[in-house]
C-alpha atoms as a PDB file:
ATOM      1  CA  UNK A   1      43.385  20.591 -72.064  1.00  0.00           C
ATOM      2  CA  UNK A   2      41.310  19.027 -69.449  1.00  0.00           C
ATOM      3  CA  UNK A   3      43.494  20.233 -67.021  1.00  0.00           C
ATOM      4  CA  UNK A   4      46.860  22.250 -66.916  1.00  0.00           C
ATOM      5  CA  UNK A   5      49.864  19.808 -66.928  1.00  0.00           C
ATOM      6  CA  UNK A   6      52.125  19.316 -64.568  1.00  0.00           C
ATOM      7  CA  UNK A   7      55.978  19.261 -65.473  1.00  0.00           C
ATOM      8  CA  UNK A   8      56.971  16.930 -67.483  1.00  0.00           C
ATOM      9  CA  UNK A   9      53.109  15.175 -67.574  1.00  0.00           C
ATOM     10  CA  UNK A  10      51.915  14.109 -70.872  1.00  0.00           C
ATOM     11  CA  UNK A  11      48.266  14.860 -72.001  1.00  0.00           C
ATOM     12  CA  UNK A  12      46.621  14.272 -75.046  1.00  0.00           C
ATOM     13  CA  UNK A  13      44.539  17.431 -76.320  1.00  0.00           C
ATOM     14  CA  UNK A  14      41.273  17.220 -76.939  1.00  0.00           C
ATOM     15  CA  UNK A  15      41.060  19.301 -79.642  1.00  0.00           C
ATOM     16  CA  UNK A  16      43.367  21.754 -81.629  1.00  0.00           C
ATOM     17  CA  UNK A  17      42.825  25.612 -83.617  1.00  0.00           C
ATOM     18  CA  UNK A  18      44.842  26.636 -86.226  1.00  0.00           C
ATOM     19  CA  UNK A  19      43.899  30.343 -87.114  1.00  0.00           C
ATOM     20  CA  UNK A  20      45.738  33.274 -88.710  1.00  0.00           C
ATOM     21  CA  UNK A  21      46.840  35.830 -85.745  1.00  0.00           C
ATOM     22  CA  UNK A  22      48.310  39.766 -86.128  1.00  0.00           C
ATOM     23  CA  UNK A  23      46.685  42.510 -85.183  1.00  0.00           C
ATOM     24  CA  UNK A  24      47.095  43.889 -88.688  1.00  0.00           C
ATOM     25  CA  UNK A  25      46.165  41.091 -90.841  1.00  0.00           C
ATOM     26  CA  UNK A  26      42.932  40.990 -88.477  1.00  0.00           C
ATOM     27  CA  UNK A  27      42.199  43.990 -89.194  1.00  0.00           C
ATOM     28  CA  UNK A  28      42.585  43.783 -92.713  1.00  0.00           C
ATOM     29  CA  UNK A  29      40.165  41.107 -92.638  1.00  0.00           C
ATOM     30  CA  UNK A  30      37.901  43.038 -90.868  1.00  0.00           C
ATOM     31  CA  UNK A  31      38.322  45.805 -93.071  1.00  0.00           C
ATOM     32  CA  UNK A  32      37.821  43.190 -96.382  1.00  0.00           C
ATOM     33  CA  UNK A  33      34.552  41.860 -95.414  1.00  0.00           C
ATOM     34  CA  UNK A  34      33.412  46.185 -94.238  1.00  0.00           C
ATOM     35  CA  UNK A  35      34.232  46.725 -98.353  1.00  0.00           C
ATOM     36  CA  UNK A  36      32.387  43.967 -99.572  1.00  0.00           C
ATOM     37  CA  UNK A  37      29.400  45.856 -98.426  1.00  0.00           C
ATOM     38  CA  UNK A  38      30.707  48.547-100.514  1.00  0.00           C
ATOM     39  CA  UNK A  39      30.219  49.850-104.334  1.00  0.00           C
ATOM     40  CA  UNK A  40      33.802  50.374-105.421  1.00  0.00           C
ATOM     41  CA  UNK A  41      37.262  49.149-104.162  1.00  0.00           C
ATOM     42  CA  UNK A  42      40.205  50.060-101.962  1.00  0.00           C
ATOM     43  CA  UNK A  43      43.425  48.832-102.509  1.00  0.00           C
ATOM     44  CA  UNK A  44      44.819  46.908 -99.504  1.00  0.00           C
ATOM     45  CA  UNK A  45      48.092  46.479 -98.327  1.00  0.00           C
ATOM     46  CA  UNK A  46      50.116  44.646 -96.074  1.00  0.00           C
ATOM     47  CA  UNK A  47      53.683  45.414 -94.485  1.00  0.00           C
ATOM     48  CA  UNK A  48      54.771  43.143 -92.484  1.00  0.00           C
ATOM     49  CA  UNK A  49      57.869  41.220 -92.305  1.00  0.00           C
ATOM     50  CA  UNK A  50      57.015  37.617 -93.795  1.00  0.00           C
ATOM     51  CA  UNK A  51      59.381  34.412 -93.987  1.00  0.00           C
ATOM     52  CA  UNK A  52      60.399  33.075 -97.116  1.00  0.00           C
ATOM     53  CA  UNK A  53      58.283  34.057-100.239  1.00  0.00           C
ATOM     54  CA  UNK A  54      58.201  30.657-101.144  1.00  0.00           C
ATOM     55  CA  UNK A  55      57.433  28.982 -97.413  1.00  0.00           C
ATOM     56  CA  UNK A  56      53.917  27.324 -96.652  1.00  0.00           C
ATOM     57  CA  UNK A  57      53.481  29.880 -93.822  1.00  0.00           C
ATOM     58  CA  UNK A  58      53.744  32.936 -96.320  1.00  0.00           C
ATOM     59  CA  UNK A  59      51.457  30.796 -98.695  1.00  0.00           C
ATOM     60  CA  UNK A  60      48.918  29.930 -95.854  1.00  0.00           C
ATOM     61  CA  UNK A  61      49.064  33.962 -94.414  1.00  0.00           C
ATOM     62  CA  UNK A  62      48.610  34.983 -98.321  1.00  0.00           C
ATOM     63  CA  UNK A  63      45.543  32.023 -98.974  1.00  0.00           C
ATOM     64  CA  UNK A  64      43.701  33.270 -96.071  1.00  0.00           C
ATOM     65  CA  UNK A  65      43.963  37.184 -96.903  1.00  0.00           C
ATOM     66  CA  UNK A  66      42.955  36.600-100.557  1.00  0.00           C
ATOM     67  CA  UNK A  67      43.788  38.286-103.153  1.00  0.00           C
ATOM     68  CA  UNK A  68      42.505  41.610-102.438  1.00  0.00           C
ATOM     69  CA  UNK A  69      45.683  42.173-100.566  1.00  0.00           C
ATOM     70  CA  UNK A  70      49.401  43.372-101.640  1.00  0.00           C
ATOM     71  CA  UNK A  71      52.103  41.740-100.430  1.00  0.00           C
ATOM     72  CA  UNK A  72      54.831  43.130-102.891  1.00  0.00           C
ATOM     73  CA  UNK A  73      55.669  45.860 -99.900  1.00  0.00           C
ATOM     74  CA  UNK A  74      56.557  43.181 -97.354  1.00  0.00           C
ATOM     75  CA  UNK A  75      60.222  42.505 -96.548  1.00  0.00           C
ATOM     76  CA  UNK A  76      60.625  39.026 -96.730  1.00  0.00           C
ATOM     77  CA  UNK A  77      63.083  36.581 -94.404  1.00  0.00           C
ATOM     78  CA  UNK A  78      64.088  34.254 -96.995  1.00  0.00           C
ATOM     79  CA  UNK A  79      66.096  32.104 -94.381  1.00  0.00           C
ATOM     80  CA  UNK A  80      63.065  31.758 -92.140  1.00  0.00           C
ATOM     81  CA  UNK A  81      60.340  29.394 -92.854  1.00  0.00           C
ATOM     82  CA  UNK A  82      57.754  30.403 -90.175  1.00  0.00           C
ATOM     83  CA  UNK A  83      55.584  32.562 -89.798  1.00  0.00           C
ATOM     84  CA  UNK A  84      55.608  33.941 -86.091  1.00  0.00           C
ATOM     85  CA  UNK A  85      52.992  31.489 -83.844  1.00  0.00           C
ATOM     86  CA  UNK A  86      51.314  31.578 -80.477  1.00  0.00           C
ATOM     87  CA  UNK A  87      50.615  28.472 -78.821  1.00  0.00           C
ATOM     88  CA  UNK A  88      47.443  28.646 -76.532  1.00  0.00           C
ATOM     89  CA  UNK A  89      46.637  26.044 -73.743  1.00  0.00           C
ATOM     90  CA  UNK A  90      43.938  26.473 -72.103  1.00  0.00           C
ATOM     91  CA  UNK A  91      42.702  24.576 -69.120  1.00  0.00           C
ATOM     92  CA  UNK A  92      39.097  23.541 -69.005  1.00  0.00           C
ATOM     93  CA  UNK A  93      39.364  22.767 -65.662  1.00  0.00           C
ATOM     94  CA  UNK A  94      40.096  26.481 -64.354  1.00  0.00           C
ATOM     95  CA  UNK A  95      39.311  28.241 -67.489  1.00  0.00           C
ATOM     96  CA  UNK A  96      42.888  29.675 -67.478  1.00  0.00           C
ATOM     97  CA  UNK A  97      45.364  29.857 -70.354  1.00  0.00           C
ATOM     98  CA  UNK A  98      48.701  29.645 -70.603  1.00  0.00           C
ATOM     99  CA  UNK A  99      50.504  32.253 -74.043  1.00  0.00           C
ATOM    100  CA  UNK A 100      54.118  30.563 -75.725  1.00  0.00           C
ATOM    101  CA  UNK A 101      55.170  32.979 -78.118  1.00  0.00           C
ATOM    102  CA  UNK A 102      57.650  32.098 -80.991  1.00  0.00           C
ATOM    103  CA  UNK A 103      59.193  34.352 -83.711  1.00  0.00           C
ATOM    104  CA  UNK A 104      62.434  33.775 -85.612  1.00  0.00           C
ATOM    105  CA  UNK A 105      61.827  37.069 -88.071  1.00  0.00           C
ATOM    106  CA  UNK A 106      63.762  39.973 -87.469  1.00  0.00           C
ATOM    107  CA  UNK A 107      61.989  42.555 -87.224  1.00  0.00           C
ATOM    108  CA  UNK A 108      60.853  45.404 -90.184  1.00  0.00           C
ATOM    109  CA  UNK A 109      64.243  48.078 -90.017  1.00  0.00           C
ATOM    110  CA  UNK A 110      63.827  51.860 -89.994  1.00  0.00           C
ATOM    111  CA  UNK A 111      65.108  52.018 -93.699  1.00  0.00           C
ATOM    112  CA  UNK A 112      62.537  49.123 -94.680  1.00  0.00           C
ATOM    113  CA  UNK A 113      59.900  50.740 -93.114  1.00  0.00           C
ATOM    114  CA  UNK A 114      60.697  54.099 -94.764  1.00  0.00           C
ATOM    115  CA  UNK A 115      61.024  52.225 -98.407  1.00  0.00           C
ATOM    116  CA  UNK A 116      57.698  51.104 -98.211  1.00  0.00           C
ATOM    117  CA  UNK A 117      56.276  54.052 -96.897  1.00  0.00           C
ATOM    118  CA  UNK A 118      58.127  56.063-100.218  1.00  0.00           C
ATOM    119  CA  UNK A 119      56.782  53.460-102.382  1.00  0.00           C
ATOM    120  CA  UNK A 120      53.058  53.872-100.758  1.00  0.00           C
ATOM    121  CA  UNK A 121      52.857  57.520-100.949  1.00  0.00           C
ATOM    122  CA  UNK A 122      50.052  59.066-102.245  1.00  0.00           C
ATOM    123  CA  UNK A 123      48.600  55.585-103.054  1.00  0.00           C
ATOM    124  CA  UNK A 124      47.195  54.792 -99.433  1.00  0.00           C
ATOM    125  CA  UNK A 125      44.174  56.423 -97.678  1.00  0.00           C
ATOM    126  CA  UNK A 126      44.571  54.569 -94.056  1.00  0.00           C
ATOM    127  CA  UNK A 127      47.496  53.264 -92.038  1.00  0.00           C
ATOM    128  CA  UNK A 128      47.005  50.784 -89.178  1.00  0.00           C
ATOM    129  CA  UNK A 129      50.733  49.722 -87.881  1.00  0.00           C
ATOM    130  CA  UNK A 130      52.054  49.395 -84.841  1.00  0.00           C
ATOM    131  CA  UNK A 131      55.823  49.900 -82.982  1.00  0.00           C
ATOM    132  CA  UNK A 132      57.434  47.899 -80.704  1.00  0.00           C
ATOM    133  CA  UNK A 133      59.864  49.912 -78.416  1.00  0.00           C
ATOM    134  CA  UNK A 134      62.387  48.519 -76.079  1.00  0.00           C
ATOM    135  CA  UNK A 135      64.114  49.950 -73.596  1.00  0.00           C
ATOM    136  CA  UNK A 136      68.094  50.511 -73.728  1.00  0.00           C
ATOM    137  CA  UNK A 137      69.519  48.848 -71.198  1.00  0.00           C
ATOM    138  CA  UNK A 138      72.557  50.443 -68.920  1.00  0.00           C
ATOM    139  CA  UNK A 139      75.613  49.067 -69.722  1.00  0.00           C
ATOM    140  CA  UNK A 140      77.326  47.618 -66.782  1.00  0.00           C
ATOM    141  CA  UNK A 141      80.604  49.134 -66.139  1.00  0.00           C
ATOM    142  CA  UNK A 142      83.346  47.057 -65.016  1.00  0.00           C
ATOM    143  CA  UNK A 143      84.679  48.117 -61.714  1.00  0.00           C
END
């Protein structure tokens, strides 16, 4: 944007990027185009929780892996059509940037996490995942 907006302004952007996000996809990718160098190949794999197989985001995260990649381990949202999405806007003006997350997908359960990690025993050489903790809260005890 040319500028940040001010509430409730309405700007027209001057230009828009779409690109595929997640820090493990990335690094699959990175790890794709490291193997093409190499004689040989590794099988890759991908858990992560997806929407529905049959969505355009699963299709579009799939189409821009390639496929090189698994996806048979992923648990899949069937009533969710999109993919999680962050929504960048930058000002040129300052140079700043302003981060909207959005994700509808509940997230990968112990017990899914452990069935895929039975089914990829033995099979993989490298794991890159990563854990989200939260904090219980204190439950408020009525006085």
């Amino acid at each position: 944007m040319d500028h940040y907006p001010l509430e409730d302004e309405k700007l027209r952007a001057p230009r828009l990027e779409k690109r595929r996000g997640g820090n493990v996809p990335n690094t699959l990718e990175v790890v794709q185009q490291l193997l093409q160098r190499q004689k040989g190949s590794v099988p890759l794999v991908l858990l992560a929780v997806m929407p529905s197989s049959s969505s355009l985001a699963t299709r579009q995260i799939q189409s821009s892996l390639g496929p090189g990649v698994d996806f048979s381990h992923c648990p899949y949202r069937e009533s969710s059509s999109e993919a999680p999405s962050s929504y960048i806007i930058k000002s040129l003006a300052t140079d700043s940037r302003t981060i909207v997350n959005y994700n509808e997908l509940a997230e990968m359960t112990a017990g899914e996490f452990n069935k895929a990690a039975d089914n990829l025993s033995g099979k993989a050489l490298v794991y890159h995942f990563e854990v989200q903790t939260f904090k219980p809260r204190k439950a408020k005890i009525p006085s």
